[in-house]
Protein backbone atom coordinates (compact mmCIF):
# COMPACT_ATOMS: atom_id res chain seq x y z
CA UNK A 1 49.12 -78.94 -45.35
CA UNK A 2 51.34 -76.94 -47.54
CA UNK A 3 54.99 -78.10 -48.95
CA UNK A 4 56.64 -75.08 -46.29
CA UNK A 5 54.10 -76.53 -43.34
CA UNK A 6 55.07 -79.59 -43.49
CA UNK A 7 58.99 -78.99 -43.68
CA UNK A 8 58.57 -76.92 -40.41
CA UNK A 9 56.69 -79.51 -38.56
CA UNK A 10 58.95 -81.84 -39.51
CA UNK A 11 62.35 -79.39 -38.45
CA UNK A 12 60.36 -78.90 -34.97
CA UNK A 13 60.16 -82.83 -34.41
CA UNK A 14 64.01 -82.58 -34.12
CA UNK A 15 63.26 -80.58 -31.31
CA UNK A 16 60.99 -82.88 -29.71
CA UNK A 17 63.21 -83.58 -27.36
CA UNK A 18 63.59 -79.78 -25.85
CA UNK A 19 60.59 -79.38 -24.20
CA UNK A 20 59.05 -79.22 -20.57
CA UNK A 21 61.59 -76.86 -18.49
CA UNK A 22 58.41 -74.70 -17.04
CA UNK A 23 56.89 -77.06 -15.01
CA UNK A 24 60.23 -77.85 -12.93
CA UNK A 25 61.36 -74.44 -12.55
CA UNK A 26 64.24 -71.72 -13.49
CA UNK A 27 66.95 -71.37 -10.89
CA UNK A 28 66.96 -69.21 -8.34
CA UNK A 29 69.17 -71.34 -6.66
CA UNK A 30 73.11 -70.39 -6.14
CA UNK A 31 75.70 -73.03 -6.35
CA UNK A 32 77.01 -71.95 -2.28
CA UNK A 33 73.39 -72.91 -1.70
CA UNK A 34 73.22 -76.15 -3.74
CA UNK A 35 77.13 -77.11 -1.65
CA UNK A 36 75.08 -76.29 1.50
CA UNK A 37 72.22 -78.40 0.86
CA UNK A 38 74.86 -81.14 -0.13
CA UNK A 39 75.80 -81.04 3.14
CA UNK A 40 72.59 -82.17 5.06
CA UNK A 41 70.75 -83.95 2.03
CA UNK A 42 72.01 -87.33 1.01
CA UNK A 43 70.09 -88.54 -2.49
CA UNK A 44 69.85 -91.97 -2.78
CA UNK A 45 67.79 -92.91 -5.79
CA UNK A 46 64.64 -91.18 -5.95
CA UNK A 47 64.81 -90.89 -1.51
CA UNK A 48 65.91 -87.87 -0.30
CA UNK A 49 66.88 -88.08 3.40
CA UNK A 50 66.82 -85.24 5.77
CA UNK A 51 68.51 -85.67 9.22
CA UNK A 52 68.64 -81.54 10.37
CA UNK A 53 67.52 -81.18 13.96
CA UNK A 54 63.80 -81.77 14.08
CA UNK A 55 63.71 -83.37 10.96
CA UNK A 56 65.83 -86.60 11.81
CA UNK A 57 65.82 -89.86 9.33
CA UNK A 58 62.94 -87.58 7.25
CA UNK A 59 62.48 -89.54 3.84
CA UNK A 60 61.56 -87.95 0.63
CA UNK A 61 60.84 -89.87 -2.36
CA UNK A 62 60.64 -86.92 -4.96
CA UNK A 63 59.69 -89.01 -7.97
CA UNK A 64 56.60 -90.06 -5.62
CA UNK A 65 55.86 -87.01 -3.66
CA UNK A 66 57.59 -84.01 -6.22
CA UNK A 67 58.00 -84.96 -9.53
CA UNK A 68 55.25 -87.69 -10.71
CA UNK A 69 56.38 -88.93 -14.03
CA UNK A 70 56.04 -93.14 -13.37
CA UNK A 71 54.34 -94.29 -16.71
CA UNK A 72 51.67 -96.43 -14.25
CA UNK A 73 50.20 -92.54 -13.66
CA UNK A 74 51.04 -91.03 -16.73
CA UNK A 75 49.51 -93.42 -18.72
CA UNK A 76 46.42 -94.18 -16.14
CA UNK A 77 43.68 -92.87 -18.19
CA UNK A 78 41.42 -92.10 -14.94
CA UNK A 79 39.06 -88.71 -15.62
CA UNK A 80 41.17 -86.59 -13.05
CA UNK A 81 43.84 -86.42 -14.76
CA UNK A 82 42.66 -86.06 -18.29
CA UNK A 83 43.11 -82.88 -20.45
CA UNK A 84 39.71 -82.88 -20.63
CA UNK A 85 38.36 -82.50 -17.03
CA UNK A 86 40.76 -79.52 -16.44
CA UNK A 87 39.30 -77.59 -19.35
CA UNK A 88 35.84 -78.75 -18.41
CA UNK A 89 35.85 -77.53 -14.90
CA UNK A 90 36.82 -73.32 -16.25
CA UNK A 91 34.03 -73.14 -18.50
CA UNK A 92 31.01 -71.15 -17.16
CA UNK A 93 28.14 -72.86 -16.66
CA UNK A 94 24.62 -71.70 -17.03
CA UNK A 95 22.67 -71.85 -14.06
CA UNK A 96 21.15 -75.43 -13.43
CA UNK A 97 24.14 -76.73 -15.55
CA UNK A 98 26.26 -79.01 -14.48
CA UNK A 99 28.34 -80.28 -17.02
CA UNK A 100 29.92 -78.31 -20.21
CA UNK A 101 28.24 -79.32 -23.66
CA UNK A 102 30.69 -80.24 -26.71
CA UNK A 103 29.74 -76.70 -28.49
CA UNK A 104 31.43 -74.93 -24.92
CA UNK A 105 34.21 -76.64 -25.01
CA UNK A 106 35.24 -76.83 -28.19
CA UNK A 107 34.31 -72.54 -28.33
CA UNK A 108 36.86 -72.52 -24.82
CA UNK A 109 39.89 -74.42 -26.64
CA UNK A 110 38.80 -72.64 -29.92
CA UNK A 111 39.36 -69.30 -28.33
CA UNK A 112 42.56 -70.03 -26.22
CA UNK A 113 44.45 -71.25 -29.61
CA UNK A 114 43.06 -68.47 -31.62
CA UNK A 115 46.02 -66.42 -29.32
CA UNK A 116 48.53 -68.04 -31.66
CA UNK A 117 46.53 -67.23 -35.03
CA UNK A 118 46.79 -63.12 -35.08
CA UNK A 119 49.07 -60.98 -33.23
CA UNK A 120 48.90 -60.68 -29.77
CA UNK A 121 49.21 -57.15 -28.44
CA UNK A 122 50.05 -57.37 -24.33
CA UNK A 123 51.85 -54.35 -22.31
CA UNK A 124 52.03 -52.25 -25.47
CA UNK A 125 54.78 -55.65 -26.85
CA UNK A 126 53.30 -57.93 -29.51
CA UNK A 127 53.25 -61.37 -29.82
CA UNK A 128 53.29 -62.90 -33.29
CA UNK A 129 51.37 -65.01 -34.99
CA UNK A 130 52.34 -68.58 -34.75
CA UNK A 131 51.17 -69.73 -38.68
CA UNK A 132 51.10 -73.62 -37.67
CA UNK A 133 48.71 -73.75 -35.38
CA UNK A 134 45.79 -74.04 -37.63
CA UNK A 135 47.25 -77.55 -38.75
CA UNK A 136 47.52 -78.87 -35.36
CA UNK A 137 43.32 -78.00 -35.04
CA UNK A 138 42.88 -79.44 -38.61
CA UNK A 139 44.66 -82.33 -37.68
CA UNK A 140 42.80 -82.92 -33.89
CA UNK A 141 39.69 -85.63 -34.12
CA UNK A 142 36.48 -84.58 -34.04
CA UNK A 143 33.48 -85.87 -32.84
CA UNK A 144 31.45 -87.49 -35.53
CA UNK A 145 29.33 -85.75 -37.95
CA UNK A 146 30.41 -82.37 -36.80
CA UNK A 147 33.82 -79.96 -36.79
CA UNK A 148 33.70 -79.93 -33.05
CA UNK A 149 36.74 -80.89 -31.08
CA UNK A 150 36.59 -84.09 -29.66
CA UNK A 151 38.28 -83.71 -25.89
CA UNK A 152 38.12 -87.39 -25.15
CA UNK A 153 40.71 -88.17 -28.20
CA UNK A 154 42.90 -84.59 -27.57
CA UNK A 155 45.82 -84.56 -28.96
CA UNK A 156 47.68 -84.42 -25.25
CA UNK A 157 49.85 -86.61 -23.85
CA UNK A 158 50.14 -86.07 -20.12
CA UNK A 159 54.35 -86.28 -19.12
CA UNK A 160 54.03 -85.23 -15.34
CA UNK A 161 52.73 -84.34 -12.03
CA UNK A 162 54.25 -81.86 -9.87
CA UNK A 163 53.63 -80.63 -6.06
CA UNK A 164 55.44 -77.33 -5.91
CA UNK A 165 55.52 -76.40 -1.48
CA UNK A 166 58.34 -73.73 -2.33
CA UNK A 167 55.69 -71.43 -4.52
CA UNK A 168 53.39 -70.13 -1.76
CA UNK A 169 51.44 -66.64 -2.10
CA UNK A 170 48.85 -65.24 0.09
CA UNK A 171 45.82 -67.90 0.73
CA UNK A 172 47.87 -70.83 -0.93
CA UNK A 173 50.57 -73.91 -0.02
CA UNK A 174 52.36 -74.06 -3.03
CA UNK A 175 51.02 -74.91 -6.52
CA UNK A 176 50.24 -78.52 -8.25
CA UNK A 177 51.31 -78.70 -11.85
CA UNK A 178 49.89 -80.73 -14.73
CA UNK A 179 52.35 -81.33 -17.94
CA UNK A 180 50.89 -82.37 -21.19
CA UNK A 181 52.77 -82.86 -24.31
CA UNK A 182 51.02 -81.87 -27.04
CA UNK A 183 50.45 -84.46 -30.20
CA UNK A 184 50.51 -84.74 -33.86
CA UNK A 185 48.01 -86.59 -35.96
CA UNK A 186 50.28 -89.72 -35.72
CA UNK A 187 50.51 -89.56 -32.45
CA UNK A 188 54.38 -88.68 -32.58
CA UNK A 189 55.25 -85.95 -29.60
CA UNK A 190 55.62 -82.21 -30.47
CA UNK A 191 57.90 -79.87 -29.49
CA UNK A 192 55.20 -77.71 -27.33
CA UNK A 193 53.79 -78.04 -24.13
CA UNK A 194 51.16 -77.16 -21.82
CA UNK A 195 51.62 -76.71 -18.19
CA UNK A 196 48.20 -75.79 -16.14
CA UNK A 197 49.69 -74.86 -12.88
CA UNK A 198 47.01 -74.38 -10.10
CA UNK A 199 47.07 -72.66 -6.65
CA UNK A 200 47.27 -75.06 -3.36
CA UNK A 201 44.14 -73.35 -2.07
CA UNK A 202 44.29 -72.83 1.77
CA UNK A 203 40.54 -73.28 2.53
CA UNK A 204 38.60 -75.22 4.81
CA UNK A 205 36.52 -77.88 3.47
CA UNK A 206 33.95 -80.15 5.26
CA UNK A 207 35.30 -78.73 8.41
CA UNK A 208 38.59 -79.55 7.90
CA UNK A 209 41.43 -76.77 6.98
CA UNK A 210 43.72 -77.68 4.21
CA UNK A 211 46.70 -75.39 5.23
CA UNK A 212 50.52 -75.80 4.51
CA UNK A 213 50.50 -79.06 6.63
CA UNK A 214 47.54 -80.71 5.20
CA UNK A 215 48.81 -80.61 1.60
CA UNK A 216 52.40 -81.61 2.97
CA UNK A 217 50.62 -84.36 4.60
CA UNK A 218 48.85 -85.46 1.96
CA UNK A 219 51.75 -85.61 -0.83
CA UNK A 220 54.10 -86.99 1.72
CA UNK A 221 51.88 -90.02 2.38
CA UNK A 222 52.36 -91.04 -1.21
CA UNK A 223 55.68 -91.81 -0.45
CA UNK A 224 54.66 -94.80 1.77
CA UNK A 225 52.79 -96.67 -1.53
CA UNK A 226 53.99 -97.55 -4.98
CA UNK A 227 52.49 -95.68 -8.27
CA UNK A 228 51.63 -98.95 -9.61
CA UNK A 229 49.33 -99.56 -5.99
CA UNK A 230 45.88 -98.60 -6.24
CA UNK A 231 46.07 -96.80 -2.69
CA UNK A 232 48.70 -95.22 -4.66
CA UNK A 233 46.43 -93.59 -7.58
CA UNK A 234 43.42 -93.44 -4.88
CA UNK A 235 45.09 -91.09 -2.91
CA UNK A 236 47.31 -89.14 -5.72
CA UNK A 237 43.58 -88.35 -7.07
CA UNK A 238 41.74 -87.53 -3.90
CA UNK A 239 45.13 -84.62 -3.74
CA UNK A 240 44.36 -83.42 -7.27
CA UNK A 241 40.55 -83.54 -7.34
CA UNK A 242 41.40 -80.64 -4.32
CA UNK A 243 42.52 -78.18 -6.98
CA UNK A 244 41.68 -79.03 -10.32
CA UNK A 245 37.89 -79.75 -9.26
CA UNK A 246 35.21 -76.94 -10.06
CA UNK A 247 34.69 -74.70 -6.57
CA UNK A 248 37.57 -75.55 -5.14
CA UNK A 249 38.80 -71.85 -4.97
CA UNK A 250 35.66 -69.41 -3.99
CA UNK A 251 38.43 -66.58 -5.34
CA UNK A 252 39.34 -67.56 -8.69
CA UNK A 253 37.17 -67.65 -11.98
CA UNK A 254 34.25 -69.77 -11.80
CA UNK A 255 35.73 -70.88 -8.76
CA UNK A 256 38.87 -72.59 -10.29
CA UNK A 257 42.40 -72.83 -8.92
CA UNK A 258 44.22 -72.29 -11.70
CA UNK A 259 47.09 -69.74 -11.16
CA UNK A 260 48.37 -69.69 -15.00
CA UNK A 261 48.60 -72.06 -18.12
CA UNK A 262 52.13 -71.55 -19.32
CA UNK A 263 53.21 -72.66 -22.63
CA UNK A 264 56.91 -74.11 -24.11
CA UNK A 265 55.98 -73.92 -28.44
CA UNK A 266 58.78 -74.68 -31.14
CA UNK A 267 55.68 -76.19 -33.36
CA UNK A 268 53.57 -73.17 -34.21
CA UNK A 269 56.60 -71.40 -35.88
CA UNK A 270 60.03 -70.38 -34.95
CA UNK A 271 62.24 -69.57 -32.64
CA UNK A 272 61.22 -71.33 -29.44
CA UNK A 273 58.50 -69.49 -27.89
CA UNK A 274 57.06 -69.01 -24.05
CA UNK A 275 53.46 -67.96 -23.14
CA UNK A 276 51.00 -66.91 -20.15
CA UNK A 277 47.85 -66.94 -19.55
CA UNK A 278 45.19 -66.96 -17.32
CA UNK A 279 41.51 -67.23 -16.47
CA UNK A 280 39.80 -64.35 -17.63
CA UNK A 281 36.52 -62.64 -15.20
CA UNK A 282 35.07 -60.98 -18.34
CA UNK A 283 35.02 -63.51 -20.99
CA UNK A 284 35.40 -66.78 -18.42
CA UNK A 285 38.18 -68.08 -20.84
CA UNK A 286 42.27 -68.26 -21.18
CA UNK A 287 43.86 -64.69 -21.99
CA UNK A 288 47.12 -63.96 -22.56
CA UNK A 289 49.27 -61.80 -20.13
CA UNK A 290 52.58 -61.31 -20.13
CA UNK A 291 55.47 -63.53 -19.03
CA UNK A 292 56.14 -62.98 -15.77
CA UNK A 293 59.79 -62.44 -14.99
CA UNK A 294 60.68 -62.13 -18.33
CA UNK A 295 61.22 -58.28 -19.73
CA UNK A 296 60.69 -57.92 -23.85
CA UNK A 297 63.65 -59.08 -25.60
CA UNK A 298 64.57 -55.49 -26.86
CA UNK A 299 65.50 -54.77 -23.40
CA UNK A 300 68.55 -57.40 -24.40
CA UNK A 301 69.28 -55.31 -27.15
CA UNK A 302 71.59 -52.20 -26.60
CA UNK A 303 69.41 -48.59 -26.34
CA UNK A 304 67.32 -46.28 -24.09
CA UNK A 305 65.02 -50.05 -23.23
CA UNK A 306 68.73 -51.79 -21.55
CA UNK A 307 69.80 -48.44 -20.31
CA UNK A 308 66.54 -48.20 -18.60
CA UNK A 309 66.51 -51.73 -17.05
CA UNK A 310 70.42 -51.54 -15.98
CA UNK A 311 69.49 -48.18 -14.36
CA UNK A 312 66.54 -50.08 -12.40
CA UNK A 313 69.14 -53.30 -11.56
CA UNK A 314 71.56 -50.75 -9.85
CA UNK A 315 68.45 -49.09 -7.78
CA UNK A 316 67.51 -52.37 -6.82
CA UNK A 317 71.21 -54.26 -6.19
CA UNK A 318 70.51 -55.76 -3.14
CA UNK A 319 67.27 -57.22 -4.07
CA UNK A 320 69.10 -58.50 -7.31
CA UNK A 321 72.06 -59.78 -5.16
CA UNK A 322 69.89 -61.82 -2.43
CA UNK A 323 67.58 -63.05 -5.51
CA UNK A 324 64.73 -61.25 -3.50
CA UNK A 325 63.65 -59.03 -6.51
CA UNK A 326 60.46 -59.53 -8.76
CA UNK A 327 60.40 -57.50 -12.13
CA UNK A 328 57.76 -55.09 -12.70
CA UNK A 329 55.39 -54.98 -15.72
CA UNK A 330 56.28 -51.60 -16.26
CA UNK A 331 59.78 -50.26 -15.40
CA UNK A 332 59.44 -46.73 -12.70
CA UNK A 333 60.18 -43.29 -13.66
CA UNK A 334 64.48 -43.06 -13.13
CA UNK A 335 66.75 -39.98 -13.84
CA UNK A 336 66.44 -39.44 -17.12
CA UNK A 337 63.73 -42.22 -18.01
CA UNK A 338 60.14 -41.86 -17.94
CA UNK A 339 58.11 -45.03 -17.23
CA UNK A 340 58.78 -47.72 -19.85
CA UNK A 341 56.29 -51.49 -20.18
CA UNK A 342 59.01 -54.23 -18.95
CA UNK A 343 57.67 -57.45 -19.19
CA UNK A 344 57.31 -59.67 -22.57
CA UNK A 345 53.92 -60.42 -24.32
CA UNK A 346 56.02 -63.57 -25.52
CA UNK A 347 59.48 -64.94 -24.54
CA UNK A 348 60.99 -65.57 -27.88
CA UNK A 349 64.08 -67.86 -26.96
CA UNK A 350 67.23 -68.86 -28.86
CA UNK A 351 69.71 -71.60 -28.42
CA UNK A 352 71.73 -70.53 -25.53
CA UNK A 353 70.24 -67.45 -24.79
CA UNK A 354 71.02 -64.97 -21.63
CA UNK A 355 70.59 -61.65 -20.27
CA UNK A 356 72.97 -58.62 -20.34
CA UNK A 357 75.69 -60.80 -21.06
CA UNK A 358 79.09 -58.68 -21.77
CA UNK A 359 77.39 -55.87 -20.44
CA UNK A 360 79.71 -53.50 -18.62
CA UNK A 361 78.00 -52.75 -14.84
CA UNK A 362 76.74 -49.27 -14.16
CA UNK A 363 78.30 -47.03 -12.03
CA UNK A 364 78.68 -47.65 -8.74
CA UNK A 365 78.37 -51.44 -8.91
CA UNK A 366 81.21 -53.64 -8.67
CA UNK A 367 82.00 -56.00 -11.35
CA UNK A 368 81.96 -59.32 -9.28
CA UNK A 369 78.26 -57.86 -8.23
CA UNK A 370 77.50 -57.19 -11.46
CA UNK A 371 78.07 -60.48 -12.25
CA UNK A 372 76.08 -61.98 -9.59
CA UNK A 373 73.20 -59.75 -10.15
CA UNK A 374 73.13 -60.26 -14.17
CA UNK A 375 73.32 -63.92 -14.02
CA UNK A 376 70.41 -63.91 -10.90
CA UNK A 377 68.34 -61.44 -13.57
CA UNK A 378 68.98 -64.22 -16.47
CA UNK A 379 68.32 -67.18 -14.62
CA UNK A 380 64.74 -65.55 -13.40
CA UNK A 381 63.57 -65.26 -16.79
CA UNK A 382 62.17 -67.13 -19.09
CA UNK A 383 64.14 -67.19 -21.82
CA UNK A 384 67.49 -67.50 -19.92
CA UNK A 385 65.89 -70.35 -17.73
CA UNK A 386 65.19 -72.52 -20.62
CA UNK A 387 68.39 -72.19 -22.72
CA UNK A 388 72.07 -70.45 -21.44
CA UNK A 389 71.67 -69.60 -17.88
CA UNK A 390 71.16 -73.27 -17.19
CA UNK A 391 73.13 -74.16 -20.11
CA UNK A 392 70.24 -76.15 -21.14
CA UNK A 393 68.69 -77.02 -24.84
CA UNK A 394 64.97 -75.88 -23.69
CA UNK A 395 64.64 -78.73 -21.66
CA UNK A 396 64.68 -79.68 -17.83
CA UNK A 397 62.27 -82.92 -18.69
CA UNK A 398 62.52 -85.04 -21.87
CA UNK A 399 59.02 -85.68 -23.95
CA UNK A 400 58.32 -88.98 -24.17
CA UNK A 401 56.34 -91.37 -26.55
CA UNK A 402 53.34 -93.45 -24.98
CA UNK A 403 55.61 -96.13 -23.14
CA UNK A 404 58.52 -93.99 -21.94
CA UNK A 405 59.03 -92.36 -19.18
CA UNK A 406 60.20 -88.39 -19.05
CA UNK A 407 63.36 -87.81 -17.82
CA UNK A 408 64.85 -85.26 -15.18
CA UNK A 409 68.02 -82.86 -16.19
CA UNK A 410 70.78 -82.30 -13.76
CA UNK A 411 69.93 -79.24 -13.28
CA UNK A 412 65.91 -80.16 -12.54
CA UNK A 413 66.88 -83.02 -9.91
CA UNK A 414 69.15 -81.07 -7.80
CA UNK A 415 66.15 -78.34 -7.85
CA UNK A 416 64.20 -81.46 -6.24
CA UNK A 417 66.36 -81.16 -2.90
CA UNK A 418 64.99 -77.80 -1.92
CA UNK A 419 61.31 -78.36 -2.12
CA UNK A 420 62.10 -81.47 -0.25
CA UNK A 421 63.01 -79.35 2.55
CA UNK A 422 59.50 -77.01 1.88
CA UNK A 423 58.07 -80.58 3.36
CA UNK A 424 59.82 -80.86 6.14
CA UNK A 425 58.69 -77.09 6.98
CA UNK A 426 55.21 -77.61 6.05
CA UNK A 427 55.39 -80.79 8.47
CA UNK A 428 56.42 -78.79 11.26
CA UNK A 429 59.87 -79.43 10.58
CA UNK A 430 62.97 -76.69 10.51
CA UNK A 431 66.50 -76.43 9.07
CA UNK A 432 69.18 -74.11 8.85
CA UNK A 433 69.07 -74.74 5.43
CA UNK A 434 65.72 -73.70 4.40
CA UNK A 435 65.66 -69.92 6.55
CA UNK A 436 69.28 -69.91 3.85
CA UNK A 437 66.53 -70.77 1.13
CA UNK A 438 63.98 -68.61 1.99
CA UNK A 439 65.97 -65.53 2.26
CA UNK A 440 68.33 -65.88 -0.92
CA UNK A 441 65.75 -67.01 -3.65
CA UNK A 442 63.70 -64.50 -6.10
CA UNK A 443 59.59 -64.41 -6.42
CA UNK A 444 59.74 -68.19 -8.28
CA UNK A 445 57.14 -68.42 -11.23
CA UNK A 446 58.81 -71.27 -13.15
């Protein structure tokens, strides 16, 4: 490693502690909303009681059920949960085959980190290249005698479990999110995650449908048990072998339910850095797409780009105003604007950072809209997500060494009341609450 490497790596270890904001998720929650949930939630701990009608003296524990981070899971080094098995079951297999051999996987994480080695042209935006990453492969073991990664000793440390009921789509319940903090050849904790977040696939398996109320079921249950508990762990794995296990979705890739790896880097190169990707048909590996969300950061910038995207904000003001709106990847034909790419190959992000601040509203839109709609637009993305629009420093969950456990922001644990009421809908439940939820909140990605 060169004199320059090395002074970066060690800058971005100062950052080591500004990491992990994807997996929890960006706000698309207003603060009349938050008050209202106040009203009927009651957090005690790590319990969140519901007592709406139908859902009296419901109990919640979100660091069981929500947001997994108890170091006797975390640190439980069971194959499920390993780095490992999740890249293991996206690789093609041959027929006959029924396991990956070291040359495929180490050509499958070879090729997704290769993304960060040359420029990444996505949507007509490039991504740069990230010049550190070939010292993080240098530095990962390998298996003896050869240069081939060695997945059993990967350089990931896994910092959380999520169950995510309030990001349904078509044929899903929600998503279930793995968090792994990447390492470096001391073992000391990087500033860059991984997050492989994975549909909820509604399917019916051995006769049995796994709909909205199965999964509920199932990660409600693990309220009842301690981490430490081996019924604990038993059932926590029989929930994630349901998505993370080869065939468990006949529509994706090699029948995997994984809906997108997203990626939180500060250790590659600078400035803070968000990524997407997703399981590619053609080549059967990770490709990178754009960030969903999340336009190009010239559109931040004043010219035609903003002028375009303000125009398509006041076309779309209720949608923006009722947090109901998803950005396009490519911005519509408007009076005097031909069609224009939107979204971000990359979501370069800087201390602080938000969207259209000081901008003056376009005609015909109030400023007290304006300023609803602009801060809805910056909390959406990305970029604003992870650094001004939640007045954050890049983090929503602190990276942790080997024996401590990640902790929730503020801002992350009051997110935790809402999906606690996705439970109580999914179990059959219903609040007045939640229908306020369900119409006021944006397409959630984060």
């Amino acid at each position: 490693m060169n004199l320059s490497s090395s002074i970066l790596l060690r800058a971005s270890r100062l950052f080591a502690t500004s990491v992990l904001i994807l997996a929890l998720g960006c706000g698309r929650i207003n603060e009349n909303m938050v008050a209202s949930l106040d009203e009927d939630i009651a957090k005690n701990e790590d319990v969140i009681s519901l007592n709406a009608p139908g859902c009296s003296n419901l109990r919640i524990n979100a660091a069981r059920e929500l947001a997994i981070t108890d170091l006797a899971i975390v640190n439980d080094r069971r194959t499920a949960w390993q780095f490992k098995t999740l890249i293991s079951n996206m690789v093609t297999l041959a027929r006959g085959q029924t396991v990956p051999t070291n040359q495929q996987l180490d050509t499958f994480v070879r090729r997704l980190f290769a993304a960060w080695q040359s420029d990444q042209r996505v949507n007509s935006f490039t991504a740069p290249r990230r010049q550190l990453v070939q010292n993080f492969l240098n530095d990962w073991p390998k298996l003896p005698n050869t240069n081939l990664l060695d997945l059993d000793r990967a350089p990931f440390r896994l910092l959380a479990i999520f169950y995510r009921p309030d990001l349904k789509k078509t044929g899903t319940a929600g998503e279930g999110r793995f968090v792994f903090g990447l390492l470096d050849q001391s073992g000391f904790q990087m500033s860059t995650v991984f997050i492989f977040e994975y549909h909820l696939p509604i399917v019916r398996r051995n006769g049995v449908l796994q709909d909205a109320k199965f999964w509920a079921t199932r990660w409600h249950e693990l309220g009842a048990h301690k981490p430490t508990s081996t019924e604990y762990k038993r059932k926590l794995e029989d929930i994630t072998n349901r998505f993370v296990g080869r065939n468990t979705r006949p529509a994706g890739v090699n029948g995997n339910a994984l809906a997108q790896l997203r990626t939180n880097d500060f250790s590659f190169g600078q400035p803070w850095e968000l990524r997407e990707f997703v399981l590619s048909g053609a080549s059967a590996g990770l490709t990178q797409v754009t960030v969903k969300q999340t336009p190009d950061i010239s559109f931040n910038n004043s010219g035609a780009s903003r002028s375009h995207l303000i125009s398509w904000m006041a076309a779309n003001r209720t949608q923006l105003l009722n947090n109901s709106f998803s950005l396009p990847e490519t911005l519509p034909p408007l009076s005097g604007f031909s069609a224009r790419p939107l979204l971000g190959a990359s979501a370069p992000t800087n201390f602080g950072q938000t969207w259209l601040q000081g901008v003056p509203p376009p005609k015909g839109v109030t400023s007290t809209d304006w300023q609803k709609m602009t801060r809805n637009l910056s909390l959406a993305t990305c970029s604003g997500c992870h650094a001004g629009s939640t007045q954050t420093f890049f983090l929503h969950v602190e990276p942790r060494s080997q024996n401590a456990e990640s902790r929730l922001s503020f801002f992350a644990q009051n997110d935790l009341k809402p999906r606690a009421e996705y439970i109580a809908k999914d179990l059959g439940c219903r609040t007045s609450t939640l229908e306020l939820l369900e119409q006021s909140r944006s397409q959630r990605v984060h």
